[in-house]
N, C-alpha and C. Protein backbone atom coordinates (compact mmCIF):
# COMPACT_ATOMS: atom_id res chain seq x y z
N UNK A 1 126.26 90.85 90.00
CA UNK A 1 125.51 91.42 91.10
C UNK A 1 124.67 92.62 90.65
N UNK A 2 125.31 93.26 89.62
CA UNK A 2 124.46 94.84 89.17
C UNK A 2 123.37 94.40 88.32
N UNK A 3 123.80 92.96 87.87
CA UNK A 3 122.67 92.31 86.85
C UNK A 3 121.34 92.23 87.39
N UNK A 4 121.88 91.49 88.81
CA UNK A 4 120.83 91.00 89.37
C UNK A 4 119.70 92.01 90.09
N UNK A 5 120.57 93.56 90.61
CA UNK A 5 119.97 94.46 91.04
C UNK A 5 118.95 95.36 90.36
N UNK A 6 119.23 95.17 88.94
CA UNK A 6 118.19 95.70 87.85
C UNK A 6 117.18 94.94 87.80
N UNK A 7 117.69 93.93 87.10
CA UNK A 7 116.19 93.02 87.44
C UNK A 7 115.00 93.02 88.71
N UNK A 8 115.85 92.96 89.64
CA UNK A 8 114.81 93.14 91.09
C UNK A 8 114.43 94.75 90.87
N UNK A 9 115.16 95.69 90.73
CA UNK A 9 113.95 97.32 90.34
C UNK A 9 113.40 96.85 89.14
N UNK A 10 113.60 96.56 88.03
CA UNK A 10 112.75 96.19 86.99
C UNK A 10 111.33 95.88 87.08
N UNK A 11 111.49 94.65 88.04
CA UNK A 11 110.72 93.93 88.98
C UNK A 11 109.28 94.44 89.63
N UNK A 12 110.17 95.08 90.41
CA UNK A 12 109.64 96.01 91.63
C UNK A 12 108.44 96.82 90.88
N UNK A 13 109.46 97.87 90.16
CA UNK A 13 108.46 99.01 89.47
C UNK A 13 107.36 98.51 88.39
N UNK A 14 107.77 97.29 87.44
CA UNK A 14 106.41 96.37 87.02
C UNK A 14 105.14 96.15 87.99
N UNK A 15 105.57 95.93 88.71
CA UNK A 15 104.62 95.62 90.27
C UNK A 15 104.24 96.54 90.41
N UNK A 16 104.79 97.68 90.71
CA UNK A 16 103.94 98.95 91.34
C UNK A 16 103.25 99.44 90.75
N UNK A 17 103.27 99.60 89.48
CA UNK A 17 102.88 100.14 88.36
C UNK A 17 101.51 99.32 87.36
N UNK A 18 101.82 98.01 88.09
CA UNK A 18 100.51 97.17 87.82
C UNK A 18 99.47 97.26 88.83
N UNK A 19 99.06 98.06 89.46
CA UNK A 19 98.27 98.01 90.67
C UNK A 19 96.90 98.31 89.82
N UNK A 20 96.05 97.90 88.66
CA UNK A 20 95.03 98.20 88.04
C UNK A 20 94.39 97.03 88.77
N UNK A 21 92.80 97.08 88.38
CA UNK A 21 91.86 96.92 88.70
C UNK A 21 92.12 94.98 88.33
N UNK A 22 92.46 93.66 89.26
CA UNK A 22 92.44 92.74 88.64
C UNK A 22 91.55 92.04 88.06
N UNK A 23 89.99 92.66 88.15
CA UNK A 23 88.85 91.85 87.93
C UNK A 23 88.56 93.03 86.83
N UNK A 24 88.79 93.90 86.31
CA UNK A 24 88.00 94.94 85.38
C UNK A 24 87.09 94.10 84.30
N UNK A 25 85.94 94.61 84.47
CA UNK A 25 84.88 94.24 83.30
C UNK A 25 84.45 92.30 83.16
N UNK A 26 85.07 91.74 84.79
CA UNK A 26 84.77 90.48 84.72
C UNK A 26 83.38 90.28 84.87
N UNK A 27 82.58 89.40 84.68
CA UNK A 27 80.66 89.22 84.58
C UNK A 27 80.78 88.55 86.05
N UNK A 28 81.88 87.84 86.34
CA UNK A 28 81.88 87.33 88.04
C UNK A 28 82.01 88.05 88.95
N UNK A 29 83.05 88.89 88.52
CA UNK A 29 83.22 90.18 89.66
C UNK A 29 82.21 91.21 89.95
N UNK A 30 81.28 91.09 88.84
CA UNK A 30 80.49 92.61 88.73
C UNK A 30 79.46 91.53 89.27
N UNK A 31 79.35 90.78 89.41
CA UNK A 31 78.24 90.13 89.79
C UNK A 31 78.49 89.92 91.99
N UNK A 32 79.61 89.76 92.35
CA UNK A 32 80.00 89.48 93.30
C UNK A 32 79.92 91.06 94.18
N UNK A 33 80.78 92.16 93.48
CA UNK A 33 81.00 93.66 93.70
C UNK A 33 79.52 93.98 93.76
N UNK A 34 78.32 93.70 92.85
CA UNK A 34 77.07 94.26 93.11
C UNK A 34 76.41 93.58 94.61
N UNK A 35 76.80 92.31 94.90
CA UNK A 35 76.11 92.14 96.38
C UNK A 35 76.97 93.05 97.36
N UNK A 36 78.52 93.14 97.07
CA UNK A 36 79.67 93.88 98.28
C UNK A 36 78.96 95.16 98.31
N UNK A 37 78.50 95.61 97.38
CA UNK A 37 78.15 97.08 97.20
C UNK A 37 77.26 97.30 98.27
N UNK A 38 75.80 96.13 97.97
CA UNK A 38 74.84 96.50 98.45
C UNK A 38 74.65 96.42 100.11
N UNK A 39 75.65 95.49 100.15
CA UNK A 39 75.68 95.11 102.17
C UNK A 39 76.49 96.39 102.23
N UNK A 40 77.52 96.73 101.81
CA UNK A 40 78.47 98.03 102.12
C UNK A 40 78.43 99.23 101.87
N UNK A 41 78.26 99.54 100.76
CA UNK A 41 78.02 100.97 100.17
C UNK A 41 76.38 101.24 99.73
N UNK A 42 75.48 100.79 99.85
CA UNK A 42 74.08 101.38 99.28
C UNK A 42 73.73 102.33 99.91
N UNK A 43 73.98 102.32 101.84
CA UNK A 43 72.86 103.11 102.74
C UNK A 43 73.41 104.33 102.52
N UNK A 44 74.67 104.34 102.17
CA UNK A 44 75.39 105.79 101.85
C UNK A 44 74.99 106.35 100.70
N UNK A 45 75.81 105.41 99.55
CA UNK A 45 75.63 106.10 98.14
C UNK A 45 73.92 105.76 97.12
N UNK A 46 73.55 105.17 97.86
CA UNK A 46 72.11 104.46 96.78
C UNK A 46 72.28 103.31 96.47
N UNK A 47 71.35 102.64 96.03
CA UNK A 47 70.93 101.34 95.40
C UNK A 47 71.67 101.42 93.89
N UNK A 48 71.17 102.69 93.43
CA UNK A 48 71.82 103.21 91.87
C UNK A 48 73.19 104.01 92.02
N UNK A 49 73.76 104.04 93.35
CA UNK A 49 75.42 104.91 93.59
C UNK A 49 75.06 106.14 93.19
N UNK A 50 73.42 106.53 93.09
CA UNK A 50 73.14 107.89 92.84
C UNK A 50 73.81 108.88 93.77
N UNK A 51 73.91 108.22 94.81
CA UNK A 51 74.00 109.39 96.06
C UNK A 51 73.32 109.19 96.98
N UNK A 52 73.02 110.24 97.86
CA UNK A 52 72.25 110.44 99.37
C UNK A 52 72.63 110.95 100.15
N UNK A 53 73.32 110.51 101.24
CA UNK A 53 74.01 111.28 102.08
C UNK A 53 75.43 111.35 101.65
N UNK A 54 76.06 110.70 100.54
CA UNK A 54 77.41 110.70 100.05
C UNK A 54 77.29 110.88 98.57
N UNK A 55 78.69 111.05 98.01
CA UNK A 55 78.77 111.86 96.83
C UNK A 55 77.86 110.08 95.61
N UNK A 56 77.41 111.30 94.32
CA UNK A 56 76.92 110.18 93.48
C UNK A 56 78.31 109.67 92.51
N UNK A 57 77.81 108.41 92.58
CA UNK A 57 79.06 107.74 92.28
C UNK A 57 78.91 107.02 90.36
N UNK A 58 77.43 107.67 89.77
CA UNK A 58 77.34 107.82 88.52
C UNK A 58 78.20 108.62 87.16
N UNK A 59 77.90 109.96 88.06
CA UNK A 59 78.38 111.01 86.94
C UNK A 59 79.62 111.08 86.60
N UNK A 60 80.82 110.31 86.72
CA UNK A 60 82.32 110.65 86.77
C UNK A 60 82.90 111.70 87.60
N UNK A 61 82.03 112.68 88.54
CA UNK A 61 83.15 113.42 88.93
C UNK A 61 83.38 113.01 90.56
N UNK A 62 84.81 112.53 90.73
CA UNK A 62 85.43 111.82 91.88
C UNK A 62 85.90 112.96 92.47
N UNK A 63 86.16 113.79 93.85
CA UNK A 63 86.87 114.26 94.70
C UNK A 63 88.45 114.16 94.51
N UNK A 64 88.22 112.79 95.16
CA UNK A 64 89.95 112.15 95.09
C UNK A 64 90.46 111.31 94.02
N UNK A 65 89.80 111.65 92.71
CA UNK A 65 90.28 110.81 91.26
C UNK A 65 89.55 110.28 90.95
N UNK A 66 89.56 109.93 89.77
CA UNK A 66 88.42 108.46 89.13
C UNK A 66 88.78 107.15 88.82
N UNK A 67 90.57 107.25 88.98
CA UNK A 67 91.27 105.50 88.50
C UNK A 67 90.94 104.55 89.31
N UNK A 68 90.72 103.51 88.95
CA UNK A 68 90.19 102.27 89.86
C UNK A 68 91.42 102.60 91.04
N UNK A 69 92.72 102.87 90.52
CA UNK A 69 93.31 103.00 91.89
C UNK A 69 93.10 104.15 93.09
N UNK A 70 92.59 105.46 92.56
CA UNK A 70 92.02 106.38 92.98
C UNK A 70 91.10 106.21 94.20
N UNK A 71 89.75 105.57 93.58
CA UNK A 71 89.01 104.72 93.84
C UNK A 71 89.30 103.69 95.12
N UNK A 72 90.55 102.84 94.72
CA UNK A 72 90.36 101.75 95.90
C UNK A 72 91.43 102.78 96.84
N UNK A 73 91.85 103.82 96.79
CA UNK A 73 92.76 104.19 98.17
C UNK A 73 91.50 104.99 98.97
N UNK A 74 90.42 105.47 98.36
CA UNK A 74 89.11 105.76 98.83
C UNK A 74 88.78 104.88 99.93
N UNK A 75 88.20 103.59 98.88
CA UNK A 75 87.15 102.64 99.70
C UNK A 75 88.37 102.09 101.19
N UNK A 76 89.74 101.85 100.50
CA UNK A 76 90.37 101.40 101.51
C UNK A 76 90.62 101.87 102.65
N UNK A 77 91.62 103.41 102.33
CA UNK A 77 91.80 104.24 103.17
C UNK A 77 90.76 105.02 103.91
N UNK A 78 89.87 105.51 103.57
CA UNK A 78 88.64 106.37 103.84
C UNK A 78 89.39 107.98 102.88
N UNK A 79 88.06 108.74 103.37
CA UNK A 79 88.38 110.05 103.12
C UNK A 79 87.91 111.20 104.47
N UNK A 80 88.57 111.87 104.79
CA UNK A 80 88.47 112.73 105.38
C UNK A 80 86.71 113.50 105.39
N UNK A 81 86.12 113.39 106.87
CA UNK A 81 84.83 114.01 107.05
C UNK A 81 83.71 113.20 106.07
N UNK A 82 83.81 111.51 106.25
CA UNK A 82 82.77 110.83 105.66
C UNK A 82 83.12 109.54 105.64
N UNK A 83 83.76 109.55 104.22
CA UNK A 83 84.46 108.04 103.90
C UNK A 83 85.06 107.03 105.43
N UNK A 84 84.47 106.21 105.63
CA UNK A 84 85.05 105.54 106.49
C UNK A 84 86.45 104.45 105.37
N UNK A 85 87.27 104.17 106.63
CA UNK A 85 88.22 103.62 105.81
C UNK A 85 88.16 101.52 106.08
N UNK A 86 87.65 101.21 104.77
CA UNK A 86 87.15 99.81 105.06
C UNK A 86 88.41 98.71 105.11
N UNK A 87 89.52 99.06 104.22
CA UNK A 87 90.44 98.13 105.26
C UNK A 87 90.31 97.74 106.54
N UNK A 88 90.29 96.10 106.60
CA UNK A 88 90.26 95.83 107.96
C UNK A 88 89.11 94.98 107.67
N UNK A 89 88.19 95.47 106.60
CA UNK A 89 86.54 95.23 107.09
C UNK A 89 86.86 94.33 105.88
N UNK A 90 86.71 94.85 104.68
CA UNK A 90 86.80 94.38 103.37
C UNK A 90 88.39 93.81 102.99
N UNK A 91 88.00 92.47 102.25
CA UNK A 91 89.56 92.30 102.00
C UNK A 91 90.12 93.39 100.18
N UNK A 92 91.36 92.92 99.95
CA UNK A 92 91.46 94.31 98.81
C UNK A 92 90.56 93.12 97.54
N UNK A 93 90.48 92.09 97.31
CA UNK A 93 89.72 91.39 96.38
C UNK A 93 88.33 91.64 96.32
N UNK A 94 87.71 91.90 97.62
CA UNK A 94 86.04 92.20 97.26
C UNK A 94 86.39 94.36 97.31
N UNK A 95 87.65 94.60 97.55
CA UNK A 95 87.49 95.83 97.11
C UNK A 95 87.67 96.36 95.75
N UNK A 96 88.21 95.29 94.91
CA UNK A 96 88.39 95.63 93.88
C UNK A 96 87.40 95.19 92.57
N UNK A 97 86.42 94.64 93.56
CA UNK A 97 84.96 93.82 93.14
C UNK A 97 84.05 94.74 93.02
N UNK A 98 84.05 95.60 93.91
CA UNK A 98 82.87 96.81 94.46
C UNK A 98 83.45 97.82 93.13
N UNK A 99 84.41 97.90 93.30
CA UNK A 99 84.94 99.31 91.85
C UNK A 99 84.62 98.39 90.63
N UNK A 100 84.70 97.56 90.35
CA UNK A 100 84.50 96.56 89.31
C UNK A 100 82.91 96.86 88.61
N UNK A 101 82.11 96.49 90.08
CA UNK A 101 80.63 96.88 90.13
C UNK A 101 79.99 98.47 89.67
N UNK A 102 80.54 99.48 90.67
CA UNK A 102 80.79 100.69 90.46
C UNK A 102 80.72 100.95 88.90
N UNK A 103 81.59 100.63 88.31
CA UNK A 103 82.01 100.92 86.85
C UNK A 103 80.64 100.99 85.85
N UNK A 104 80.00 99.82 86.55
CA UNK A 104 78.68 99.28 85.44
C UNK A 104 77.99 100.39 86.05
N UNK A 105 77.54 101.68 86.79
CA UNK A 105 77.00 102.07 87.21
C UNK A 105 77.08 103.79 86.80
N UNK A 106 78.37 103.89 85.78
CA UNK A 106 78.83 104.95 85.34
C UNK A 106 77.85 105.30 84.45
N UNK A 107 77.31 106.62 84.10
CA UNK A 107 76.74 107.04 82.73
C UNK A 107 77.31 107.24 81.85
């Protein structure tokens, strides 16, 4: 029984701890994340994620982190006084498409 209880935390914390980006650096995803972007995030951040009325999403410096997971508790959750929170709207696969996209957009 104690065997079996390790294995399931073993388990567990593999899982939690794998929460990275599942599409990183795919040519499908960045291709899919650049249309999510543009219906979702352009009127805010730019065409180029330069910016505008929201932070630029080029230069590396993030508010609330820069890890793709950082990142998707952003797009998901929102942020306080802007960020709307797109759970609900977006499923987490085209959210993890849009950071995918994002990435190619870094300097």
């Amino acid at each position: 029984m104690r065997l079996i209880i390790i294995i399931f935390l073993i388990l567990f914390l593999l899982n939690a701890c794998s929460k990275d980006n599942p599409y990183k650096a795919e040519p499908e995803a960045i291709k899919e994340g650049a249309v999510l972007y543009k219906n979702n995030c352009e009127r805010c951040h730019g065409p180029e994620g330069k910016g505008g009325i929201c932070p630029n999403l080029t230069d590396g410096k993030w508010i609330y982190g820069g890890s793709d997971r950082d990142i998707f508790k952003s797009i998901s959750s929102g942020r306080p006084e802007g960020m709307p929170a797109w759970k609900g709207i977006l499923k987490k696969e085209e959210i993890w498409k849009i950071i995918t996209y994002i990435r190619t957009l870094e300097k």
